[in-house]
C-alpha atoms as a PDB file:
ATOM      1  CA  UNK A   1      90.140 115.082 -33.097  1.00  0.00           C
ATOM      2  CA  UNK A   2      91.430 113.206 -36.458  1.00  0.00           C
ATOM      3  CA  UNK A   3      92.257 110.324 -33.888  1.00  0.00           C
ATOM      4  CA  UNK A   4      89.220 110.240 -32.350  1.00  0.00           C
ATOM      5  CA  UNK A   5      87.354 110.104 -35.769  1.00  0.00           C
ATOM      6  CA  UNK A   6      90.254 107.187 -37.225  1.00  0.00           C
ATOM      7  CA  UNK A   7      88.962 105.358 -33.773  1.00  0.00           C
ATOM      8  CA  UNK A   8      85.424 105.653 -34.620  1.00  0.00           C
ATOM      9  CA  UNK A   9      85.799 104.480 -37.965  1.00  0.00           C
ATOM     10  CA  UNK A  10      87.701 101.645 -36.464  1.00  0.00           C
ATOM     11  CA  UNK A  11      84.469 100.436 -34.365  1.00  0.00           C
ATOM     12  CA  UNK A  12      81.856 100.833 -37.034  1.00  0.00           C
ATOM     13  CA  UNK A  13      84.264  98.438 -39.043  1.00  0.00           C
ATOM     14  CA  UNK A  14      84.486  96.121 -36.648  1.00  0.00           C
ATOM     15  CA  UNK A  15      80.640  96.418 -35.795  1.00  0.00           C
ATOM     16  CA  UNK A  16      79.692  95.887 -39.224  1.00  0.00           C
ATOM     17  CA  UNK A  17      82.259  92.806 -39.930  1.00  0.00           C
ATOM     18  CA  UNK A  18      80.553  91.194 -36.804  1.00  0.00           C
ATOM     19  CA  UNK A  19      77.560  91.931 -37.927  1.00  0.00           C
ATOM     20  CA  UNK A  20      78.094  90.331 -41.172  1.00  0.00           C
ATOM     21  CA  UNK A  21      79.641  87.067 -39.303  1.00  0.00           C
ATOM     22  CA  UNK A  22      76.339  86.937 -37.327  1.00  0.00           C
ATOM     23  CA  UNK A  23      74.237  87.331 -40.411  1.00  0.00           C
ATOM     24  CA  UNK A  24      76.327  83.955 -41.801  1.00  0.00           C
ATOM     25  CA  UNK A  25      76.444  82.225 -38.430  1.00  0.00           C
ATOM     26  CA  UNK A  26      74.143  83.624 -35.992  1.00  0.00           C
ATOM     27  CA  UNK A  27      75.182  81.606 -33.409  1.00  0.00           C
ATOM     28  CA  UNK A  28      78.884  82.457 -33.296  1.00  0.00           C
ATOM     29  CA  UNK A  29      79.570  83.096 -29.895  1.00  0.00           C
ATOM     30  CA  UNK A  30      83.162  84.755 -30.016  1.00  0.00           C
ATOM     31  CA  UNK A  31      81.608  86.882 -32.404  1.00  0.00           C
ATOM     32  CA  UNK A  32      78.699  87.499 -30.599  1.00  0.00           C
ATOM     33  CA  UNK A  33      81.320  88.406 -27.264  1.00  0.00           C
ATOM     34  CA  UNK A  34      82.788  90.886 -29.857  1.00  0.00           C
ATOM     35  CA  UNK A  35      79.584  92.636 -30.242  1.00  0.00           C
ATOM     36  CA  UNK A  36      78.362  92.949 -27.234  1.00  0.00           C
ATOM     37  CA  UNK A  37      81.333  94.831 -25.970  1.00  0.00           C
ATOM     38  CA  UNK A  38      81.554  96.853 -29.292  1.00  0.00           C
ATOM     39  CA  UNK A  39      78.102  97.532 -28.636  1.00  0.00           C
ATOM     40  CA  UNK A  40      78.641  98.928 -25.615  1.00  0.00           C
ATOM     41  CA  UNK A  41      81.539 101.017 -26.188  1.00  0.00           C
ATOM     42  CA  UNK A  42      79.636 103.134 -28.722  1.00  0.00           C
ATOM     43  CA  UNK A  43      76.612 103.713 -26.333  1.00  0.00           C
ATOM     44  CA  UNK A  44      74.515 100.777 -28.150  1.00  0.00           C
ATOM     45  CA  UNK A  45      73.454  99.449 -25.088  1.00  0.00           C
ATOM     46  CA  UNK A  46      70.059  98.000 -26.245  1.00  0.00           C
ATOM     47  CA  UNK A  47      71.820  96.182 -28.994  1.00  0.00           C
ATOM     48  CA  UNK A  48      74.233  95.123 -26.816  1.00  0.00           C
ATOM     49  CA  UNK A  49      71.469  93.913 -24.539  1.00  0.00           C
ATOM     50  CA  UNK A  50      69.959  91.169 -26.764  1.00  0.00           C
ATOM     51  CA  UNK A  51      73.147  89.813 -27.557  1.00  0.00           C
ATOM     52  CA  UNK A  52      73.909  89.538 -24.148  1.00  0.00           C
ATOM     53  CA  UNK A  53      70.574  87.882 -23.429  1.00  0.00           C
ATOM     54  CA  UNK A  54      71.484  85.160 -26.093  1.00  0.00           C
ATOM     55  CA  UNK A  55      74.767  84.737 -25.041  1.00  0.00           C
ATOM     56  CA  UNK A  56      72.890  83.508 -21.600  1.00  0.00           C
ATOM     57  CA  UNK A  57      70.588  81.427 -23.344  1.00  0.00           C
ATOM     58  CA  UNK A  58      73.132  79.700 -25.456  1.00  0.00           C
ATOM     59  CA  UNK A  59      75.863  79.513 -21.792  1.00  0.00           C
ATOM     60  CA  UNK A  60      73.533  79.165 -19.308  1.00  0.00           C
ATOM     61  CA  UNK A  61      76.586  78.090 -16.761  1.00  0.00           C
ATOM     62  CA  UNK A  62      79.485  80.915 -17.969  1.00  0.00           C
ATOM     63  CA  UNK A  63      79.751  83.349 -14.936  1.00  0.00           C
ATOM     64  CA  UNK A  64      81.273  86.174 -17.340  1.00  0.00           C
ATOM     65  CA  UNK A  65      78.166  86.266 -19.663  1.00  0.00           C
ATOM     66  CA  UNK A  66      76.130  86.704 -16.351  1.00  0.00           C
ATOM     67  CA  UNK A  67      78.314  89.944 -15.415  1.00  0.00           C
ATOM     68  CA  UNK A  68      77.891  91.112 -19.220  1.00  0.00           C
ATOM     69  CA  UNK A  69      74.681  90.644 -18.901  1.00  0.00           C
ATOM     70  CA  UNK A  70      74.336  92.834 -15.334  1.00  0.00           C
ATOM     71  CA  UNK A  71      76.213  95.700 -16.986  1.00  0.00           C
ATOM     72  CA  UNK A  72      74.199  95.762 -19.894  1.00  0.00           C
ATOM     73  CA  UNK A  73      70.620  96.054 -17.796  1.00  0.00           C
ATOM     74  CA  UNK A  74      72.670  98.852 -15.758  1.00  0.00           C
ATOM     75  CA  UNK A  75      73.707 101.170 -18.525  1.00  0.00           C
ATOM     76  CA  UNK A  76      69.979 100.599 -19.341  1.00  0.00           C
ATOM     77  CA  UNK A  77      68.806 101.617 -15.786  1.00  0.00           C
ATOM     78  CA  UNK A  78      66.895  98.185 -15.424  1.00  0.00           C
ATOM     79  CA  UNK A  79      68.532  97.427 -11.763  1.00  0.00           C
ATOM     80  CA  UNK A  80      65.925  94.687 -10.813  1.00  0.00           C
ATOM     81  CA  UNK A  81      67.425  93.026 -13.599  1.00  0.00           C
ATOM     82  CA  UNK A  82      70.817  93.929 -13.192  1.00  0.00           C
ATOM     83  CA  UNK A  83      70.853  92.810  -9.761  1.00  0.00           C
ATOM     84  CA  UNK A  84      69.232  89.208 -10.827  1.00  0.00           C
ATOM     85  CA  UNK A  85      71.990  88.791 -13.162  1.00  0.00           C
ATOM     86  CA  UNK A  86      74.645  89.900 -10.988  1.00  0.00           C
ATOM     87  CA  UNK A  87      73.650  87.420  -8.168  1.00  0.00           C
ATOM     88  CA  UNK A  88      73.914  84.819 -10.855  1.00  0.00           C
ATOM     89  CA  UNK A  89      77.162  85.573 -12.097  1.00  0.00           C
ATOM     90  CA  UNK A  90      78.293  85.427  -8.410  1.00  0.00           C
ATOM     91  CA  UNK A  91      76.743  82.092  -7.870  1.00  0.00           C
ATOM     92  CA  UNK A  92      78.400  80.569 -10.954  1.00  0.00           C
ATOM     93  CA  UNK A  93      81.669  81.363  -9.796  1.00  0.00           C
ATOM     94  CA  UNK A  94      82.205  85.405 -10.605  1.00  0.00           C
ATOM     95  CA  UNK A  95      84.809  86.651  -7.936  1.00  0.00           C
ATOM     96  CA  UNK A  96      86.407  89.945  -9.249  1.00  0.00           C
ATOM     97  CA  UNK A  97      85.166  91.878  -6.325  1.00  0.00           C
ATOM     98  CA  UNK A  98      87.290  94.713  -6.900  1.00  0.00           C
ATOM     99  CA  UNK A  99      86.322  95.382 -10.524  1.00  0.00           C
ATOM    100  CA  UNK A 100      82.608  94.778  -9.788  1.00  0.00           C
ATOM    101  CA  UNK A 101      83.386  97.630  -7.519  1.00  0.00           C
ATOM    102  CA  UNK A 102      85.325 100.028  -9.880  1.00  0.00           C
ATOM    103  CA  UNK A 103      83.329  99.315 -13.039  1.00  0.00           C
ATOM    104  CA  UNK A 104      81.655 102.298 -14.529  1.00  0.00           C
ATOM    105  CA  UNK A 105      79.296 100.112 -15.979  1.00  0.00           C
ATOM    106  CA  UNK A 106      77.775  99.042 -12.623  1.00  0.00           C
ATOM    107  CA  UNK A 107      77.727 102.280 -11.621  1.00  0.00           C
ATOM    108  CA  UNK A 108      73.390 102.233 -11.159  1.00  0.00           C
ATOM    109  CA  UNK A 109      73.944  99.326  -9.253  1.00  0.00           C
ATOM    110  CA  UNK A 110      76.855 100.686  -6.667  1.00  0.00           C
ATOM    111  CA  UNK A 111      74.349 103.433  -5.981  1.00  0.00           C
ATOM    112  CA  UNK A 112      71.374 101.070  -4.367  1.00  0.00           C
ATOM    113  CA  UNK A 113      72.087  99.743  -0.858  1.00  0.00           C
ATOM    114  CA  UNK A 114      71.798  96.314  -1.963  1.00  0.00           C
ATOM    115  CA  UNK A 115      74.968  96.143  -4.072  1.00  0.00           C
ATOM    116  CA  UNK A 116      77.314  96.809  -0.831  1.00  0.00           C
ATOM    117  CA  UNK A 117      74.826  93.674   0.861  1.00  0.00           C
ATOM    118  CA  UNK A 118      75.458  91.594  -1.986  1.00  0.00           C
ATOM    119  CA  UNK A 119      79.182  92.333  -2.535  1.00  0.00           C
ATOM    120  CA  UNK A 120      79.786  91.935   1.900  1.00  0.00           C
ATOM    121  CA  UNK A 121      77.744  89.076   1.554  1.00  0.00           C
ATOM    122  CA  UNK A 122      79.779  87.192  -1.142  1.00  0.00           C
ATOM    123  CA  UNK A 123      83.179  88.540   0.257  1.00  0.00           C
ATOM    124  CA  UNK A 124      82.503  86.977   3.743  1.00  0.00           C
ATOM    125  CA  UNK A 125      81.429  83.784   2.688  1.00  0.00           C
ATOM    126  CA  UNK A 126      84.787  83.917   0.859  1.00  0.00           C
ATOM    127  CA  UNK A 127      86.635  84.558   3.390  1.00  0.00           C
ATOM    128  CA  UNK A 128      85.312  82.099   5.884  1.00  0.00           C
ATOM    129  CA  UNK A 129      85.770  79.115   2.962  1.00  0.00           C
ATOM    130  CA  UNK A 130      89.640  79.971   2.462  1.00  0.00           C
ATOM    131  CA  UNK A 131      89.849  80.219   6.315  1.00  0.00           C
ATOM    132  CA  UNK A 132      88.136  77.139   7.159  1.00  0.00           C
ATOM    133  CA  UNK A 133      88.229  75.325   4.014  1.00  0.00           C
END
């Protein structure tokens, strides 16, 4: 119990020290990348959200923001969404099959039909590239 409480102390420090780094340089984007994830390993998934969202604004091309982005929308239960981002973490390069597949935070996503089209889909265009590329 006592570690559990030193750990959450440990996150609402780091949340508020981000926080204040924002409030100086809003658009810090290792700090914002902090955040996010901070956010959303203390249930703040809403904050966690926006700074996802403008994380994609300011790297429209990074495939990991995309994922971010997916995971946030699913721990939100906004699967339209989640799915839109998904695909476009896949198209700019996102490959980690196997995690998309194990990652609680996808879990909303795993449980629509179209997640095992779009991960088949993506693994056998793969596969015919490396085979006959």
């Amino acid at each position: 119990m006592e570690t559990r409480r030193r750990n959450n102390k440990t996150l609402e420090f780091e949340i508020g020290f981000f926080e204040g780094v924002l409030k100086n340089k809003p658009d810090y984007i290792e700090a914002m990348r902090a955040l996010a994830e901070l956010y959303t390993r203390t249930g703040k998934h809403s904050e966690g959200l926006k700074l996802d969202k403008r994380l994609s604004e300011l790297l429209p091309r990074d495939a990991t923001v995309y994922y971010n982005l997916a995971c946030s929308y699913s721990l939100l239960g906004d699967v339209d969404s989640s799915f839109e981002s998904i695909r476009k973490a896949i198209e700019l390069g996102y490959n980690d099959i196997s995690y998309m597949n194990n990652d609680p935070d996808l879990e909303n996503l795993r449980k629509d039909k179209k997640f095992e089209l779009l991960v088949s889909k993506k693994f056998s265009k793969d596969m015919f590239r490396s085979n006959n590329g």
